[in-house]
PDB file of N, CA and C in Angstrom:
ATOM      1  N   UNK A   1       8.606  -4.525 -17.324  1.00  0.00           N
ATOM      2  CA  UNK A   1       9.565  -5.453 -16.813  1.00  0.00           C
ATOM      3  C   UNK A   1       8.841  -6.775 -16.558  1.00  0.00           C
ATOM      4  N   UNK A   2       9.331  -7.944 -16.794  1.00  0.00           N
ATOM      5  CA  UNK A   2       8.878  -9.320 -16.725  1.00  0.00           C
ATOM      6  C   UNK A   2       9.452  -9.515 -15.709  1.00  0.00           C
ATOM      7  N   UNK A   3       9.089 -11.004 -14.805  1.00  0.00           N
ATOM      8  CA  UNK A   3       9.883 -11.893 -13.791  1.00  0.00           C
ATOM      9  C   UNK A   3       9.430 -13.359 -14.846  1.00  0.00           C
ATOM     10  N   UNK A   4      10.682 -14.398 -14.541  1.00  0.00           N
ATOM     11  CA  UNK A   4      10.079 -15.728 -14.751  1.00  0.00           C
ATOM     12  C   UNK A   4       9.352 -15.880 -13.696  1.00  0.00           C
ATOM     13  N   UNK A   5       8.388 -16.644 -13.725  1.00  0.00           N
ATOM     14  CA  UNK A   5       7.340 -17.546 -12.471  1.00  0.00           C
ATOM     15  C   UNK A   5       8.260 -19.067 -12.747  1.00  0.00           C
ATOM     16  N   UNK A   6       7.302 -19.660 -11.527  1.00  0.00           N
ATOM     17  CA  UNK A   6       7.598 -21.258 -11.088  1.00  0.00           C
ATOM     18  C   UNK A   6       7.666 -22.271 -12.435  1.00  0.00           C
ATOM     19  N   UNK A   7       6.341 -21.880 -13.270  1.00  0.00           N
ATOM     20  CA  UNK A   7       6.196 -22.481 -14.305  1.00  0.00           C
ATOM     21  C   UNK A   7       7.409 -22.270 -15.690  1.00  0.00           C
ATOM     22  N   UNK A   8       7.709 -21.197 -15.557  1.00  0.00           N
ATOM     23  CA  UNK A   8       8.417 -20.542 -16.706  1.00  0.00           C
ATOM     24  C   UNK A   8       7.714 -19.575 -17.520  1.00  0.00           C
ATOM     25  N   UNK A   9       6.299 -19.483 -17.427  1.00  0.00           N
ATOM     26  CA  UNK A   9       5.870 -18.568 -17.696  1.00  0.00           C
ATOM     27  C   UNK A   9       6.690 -16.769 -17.539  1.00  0.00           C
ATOM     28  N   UNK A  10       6.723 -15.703 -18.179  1.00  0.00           N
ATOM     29  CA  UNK A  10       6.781 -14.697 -18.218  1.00  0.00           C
ATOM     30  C   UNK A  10       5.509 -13.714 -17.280  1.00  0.00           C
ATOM     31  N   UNK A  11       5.698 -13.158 -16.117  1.00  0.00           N
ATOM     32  CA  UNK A  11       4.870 -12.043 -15.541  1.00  0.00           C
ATOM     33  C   UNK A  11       4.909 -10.686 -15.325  1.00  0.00           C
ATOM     34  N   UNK A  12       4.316 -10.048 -15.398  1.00  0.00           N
ATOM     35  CA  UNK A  12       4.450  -8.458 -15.332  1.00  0.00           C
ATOM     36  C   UNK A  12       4.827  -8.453 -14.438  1.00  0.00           C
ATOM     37  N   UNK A  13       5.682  -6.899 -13.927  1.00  0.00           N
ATOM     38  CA  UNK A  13       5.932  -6.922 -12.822  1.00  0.00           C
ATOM     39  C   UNK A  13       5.866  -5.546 -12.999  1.00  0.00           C
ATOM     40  N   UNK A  14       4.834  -4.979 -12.028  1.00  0.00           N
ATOM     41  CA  UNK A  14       4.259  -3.210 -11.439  1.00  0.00           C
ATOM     42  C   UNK A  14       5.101  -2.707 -10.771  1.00  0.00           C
ATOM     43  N   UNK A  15       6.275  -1.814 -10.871  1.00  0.00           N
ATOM     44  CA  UNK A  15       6.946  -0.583  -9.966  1.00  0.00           C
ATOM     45  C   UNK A  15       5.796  -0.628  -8.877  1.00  0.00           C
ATOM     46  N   UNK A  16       6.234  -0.428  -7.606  1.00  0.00           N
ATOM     47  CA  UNK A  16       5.690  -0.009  -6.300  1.00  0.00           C
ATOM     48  C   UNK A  16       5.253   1.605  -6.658  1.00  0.00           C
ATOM     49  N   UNK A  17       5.414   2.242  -7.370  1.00  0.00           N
ATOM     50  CA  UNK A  17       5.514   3.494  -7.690  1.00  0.00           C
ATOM     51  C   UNK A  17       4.586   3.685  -8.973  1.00  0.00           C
ATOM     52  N   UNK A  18       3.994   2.520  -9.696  1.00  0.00           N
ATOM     53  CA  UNK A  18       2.747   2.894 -10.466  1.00  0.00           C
ATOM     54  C   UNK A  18       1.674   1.814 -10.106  1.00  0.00           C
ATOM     55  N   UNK A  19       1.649   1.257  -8.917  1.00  0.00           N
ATOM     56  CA  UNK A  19       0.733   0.637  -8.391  1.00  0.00           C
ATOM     57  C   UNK A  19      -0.648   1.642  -7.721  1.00  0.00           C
ATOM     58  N   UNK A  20      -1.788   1.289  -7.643  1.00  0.00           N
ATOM     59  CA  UNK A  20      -2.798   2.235  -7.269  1.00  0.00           C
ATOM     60  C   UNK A  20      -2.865   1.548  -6.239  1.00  0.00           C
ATOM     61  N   UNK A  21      -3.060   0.591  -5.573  1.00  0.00           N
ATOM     62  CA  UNK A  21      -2.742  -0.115  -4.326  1.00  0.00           C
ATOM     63  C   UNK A  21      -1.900  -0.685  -3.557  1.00  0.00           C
ATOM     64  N   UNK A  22      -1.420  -0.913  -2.434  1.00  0.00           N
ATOM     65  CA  UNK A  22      -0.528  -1.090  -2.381  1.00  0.00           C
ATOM     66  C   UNK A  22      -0.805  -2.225  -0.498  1.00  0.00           C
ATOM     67  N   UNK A  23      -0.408  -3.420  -0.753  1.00  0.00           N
ATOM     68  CA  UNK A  23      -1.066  -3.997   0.471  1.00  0.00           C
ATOM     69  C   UNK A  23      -0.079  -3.652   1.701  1.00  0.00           C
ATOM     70  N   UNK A  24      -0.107  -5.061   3.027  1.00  0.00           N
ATOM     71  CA  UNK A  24       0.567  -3.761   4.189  1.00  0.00           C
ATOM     72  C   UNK A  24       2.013  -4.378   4.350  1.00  0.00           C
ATOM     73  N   UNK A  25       2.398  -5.389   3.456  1.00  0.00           N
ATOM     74  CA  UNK A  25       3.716  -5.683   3.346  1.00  0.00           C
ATOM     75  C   UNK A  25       4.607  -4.502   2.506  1.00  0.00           C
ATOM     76  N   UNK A  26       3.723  -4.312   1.321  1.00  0.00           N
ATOM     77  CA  UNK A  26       4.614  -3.199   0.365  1.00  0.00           C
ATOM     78  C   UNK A  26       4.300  -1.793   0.975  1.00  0.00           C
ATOM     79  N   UNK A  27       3.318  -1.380   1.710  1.00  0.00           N
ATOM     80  CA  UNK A  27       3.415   0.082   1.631  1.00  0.00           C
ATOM     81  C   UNK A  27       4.513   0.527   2.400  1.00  0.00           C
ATOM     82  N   UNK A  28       4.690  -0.265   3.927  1.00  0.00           N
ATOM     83  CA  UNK A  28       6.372   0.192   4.718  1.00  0.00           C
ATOM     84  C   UNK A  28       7.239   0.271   3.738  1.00  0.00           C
ATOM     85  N   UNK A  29       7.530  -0.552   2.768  1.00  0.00           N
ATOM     86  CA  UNK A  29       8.523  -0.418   1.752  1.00  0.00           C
ATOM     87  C   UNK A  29       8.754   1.288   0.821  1.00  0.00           C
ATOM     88  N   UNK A  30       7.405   1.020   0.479  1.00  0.00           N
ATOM     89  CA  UNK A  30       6.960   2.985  -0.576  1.00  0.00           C
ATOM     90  C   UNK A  30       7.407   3.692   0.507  1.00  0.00           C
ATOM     91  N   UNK A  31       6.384   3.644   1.778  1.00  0.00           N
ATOM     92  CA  UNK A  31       6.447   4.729   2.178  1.00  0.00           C
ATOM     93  C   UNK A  31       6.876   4.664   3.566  1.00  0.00           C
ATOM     94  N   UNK A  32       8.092   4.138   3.677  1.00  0.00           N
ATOM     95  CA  UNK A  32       9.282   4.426   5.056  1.00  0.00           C
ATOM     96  C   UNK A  32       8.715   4.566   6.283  1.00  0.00           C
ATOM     97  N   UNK A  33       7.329   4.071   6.067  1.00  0.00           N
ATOM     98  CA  UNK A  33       6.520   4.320   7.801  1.00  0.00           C
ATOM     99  C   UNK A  33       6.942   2.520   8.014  1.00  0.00           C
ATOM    100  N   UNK A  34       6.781   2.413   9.176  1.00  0.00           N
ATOM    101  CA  UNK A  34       6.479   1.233   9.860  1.00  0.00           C
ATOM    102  C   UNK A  34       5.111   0.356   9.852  1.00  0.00           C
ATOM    103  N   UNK A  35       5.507  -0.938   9.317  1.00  0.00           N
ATOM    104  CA  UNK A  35       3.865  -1.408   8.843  1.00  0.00           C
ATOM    105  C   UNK A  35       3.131  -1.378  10.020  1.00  0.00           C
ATOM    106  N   UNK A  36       3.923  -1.370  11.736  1.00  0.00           N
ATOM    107  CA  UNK A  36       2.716  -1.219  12.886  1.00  0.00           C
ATOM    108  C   UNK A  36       2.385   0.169  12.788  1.00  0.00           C
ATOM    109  N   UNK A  37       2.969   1.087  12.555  1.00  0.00           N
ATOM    110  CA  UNK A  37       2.140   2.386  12.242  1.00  0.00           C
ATOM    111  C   UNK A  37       0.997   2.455  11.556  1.00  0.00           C
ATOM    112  N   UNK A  38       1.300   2.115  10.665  1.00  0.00           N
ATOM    113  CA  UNK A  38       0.371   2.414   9.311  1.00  0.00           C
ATOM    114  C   UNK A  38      -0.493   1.382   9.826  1.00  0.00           C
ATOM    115  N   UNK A  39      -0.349   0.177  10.438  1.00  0.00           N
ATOM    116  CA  UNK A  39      -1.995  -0.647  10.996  1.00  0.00           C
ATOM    117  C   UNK A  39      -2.379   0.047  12.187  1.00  0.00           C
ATOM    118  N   UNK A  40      -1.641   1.021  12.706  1.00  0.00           N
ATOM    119  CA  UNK A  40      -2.093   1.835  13.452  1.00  0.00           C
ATOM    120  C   UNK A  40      -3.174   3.038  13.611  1.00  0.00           C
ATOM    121  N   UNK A  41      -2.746   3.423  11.927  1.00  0.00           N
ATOM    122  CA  UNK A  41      -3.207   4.259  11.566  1.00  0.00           C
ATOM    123  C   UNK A  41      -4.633   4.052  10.521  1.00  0.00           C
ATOM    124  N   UNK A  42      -4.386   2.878  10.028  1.00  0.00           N
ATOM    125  CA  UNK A  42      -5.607   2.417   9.844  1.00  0.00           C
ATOM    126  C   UNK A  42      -6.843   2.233  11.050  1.00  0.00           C
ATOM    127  N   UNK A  43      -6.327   1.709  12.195  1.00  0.00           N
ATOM    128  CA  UNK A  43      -6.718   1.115  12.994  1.00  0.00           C
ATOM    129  C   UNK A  43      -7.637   2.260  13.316  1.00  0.00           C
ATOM    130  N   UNK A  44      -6.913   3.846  13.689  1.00  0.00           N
ATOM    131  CA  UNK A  44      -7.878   4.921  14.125  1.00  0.00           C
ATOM    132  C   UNK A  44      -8.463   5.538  12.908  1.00  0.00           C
ATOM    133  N   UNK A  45      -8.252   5.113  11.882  1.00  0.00           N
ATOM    134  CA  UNK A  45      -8.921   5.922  10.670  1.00  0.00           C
ATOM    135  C   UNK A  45      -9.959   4.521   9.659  1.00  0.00           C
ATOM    136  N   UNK A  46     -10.875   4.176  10.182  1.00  0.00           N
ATOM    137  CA  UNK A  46     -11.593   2.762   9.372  1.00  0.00           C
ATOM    138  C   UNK A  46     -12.285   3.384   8.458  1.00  0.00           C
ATOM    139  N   UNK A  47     -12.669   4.407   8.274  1.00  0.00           N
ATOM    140  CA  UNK A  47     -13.549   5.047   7.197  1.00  0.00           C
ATOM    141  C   UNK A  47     -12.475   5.962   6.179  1.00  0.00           C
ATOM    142  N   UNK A  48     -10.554   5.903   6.067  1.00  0.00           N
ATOM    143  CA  UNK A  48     -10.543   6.842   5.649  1.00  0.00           C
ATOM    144  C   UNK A  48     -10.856   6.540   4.163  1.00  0.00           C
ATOM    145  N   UNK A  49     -10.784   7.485   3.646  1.00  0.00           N
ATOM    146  CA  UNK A  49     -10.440   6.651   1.730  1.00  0.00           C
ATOM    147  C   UNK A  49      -9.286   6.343   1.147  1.00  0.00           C
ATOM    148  N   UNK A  50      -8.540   6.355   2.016  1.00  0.00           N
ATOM    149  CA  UNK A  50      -7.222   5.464   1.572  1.00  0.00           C
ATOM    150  C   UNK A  50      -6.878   4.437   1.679  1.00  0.00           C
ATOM    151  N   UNK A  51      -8.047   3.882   2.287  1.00  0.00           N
ATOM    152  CA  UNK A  51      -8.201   2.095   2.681  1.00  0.00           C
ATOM    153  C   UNK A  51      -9.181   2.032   1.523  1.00  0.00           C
ATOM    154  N   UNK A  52      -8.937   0.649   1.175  1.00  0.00           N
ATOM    155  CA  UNK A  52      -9.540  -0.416   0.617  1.00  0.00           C
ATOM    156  C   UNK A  52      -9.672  -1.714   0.855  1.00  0.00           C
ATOM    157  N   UNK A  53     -10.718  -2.198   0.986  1.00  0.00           N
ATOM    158  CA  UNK A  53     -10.850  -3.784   1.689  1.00  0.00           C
ATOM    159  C   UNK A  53     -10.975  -4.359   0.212  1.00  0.00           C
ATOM    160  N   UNK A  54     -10.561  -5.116   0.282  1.00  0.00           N
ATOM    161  CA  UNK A  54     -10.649  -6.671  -0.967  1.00  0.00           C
ATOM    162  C   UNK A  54     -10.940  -7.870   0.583  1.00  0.00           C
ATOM    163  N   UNK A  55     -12.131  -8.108   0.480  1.00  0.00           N
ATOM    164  CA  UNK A  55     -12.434  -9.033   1.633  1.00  0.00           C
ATOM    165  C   UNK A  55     -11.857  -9.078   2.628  1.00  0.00           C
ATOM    166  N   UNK A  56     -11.145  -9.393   3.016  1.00  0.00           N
ATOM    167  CA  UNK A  56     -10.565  -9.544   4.632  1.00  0.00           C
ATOM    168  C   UNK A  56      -9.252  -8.780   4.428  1.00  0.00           C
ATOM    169  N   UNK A  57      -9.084  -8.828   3.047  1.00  0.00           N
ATOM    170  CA  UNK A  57      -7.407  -7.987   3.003  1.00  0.00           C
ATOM    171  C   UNK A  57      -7.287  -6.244   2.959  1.00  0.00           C
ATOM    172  N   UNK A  58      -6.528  -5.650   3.685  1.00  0.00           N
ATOM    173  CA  UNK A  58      -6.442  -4.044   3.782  1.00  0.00           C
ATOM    174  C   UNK A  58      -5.847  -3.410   2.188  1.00  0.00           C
ATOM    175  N   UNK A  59      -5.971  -2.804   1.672  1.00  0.00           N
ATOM    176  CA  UNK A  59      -4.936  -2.388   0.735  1.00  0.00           C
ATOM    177  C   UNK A  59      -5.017  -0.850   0.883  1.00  0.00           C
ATOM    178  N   UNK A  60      -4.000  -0.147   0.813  1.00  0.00           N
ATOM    179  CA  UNK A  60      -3.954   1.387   0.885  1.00  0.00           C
ATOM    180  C   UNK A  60      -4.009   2.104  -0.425  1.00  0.00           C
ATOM    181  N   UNK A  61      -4.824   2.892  -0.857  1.00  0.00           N
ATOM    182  CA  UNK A  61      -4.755   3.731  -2.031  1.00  0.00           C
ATOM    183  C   UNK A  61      -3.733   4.410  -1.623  1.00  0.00           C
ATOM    184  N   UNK A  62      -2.692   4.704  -2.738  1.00  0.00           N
ATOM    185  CA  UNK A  62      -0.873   4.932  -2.719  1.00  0.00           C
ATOM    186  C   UNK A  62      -1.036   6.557  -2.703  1.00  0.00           C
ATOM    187  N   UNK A  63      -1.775   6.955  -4.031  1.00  0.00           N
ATOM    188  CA  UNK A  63      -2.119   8.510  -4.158  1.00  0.00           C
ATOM    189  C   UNK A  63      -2.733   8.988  -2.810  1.00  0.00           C
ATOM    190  N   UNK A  64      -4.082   8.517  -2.388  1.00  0.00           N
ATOM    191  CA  UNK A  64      -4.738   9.240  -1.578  1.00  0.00           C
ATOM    192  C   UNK A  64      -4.253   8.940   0.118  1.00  0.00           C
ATOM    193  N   UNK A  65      -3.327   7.681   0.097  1.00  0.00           N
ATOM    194  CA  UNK A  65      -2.606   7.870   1.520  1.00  0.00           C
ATOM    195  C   UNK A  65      -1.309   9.280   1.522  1.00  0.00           C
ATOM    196  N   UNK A  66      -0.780   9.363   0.189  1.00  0.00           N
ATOM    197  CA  UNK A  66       0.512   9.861   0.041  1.00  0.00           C
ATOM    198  C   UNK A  66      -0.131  11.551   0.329  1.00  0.00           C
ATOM    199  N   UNK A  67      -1.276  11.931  -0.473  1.00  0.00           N
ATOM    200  CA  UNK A  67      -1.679  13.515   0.230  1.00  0.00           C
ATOM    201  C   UNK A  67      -2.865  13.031   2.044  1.00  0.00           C
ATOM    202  N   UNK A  68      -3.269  12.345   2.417  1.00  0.00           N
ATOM    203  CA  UNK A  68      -3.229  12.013   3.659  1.00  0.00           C
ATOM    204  C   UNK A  68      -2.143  12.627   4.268  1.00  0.00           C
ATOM    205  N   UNK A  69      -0.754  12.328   4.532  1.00  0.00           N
ATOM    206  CA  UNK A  69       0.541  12.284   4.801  1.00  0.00           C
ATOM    207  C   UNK A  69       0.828  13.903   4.410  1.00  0.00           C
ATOM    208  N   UNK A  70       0.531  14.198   3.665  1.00  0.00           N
ATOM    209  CA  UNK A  70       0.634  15.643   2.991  1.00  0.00           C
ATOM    210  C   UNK A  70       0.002  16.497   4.320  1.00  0.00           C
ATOM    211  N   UNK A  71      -1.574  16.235   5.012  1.00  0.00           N
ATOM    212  CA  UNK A  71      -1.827  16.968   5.378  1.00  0.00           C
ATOM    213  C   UNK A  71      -1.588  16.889   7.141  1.00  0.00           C
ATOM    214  N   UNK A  72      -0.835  15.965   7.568  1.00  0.00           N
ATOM    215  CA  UNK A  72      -0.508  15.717   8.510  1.00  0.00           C
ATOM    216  C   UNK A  72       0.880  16.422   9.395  1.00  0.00           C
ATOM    217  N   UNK A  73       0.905  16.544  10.170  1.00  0.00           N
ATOM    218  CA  UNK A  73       1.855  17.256  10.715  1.00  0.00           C
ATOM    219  C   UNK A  73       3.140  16.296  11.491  1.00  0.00           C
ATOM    220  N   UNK A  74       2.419  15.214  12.273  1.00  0.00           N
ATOM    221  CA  UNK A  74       3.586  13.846  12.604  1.00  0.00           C
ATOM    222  C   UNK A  74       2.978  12.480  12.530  1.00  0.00           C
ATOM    223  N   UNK A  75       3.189  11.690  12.377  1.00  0.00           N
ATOM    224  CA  UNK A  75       3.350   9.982  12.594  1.00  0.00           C
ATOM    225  C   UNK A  75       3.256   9.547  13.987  1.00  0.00           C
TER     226      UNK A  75
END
């Protein structure tokens, strides 16, 4: 699927659903948690592997948060 851009250029555009990352605006979206949760949950988990830092920015690995969530019992 394309979007036009500003320019008129043609851009890809990634399903939320075949993205391998996913930053902390889109993941509330995937995954129906609350983005203060999920910085919550980052917040007590800084080493998990479902984080990824790109410099100052958080991004969540989509697969390895989604079995995270798998092995959890509540939010």
């Amino acid at each position: 699927m394309y979007d036009k851009s500003v320019d008129g250029q043609e851009e890809a555009h990634v399903p939320l659903s075949e993205k391998y990352a996913l930053d902390l605006n889109q993941a509330p979206e995937y995954f129906g948690i609350s983005a203060f949760k999920i910085r919550k949950m980052i917040r007590d988990n800084p080493y998990a592997d479902f984080i990824l830092m790109n410099g100052n920015k958080v991004l969540i690995k989509r697969k390895k948060f989604e079995a995270y969530l798998d092995t959890i019992y509540s939010i």
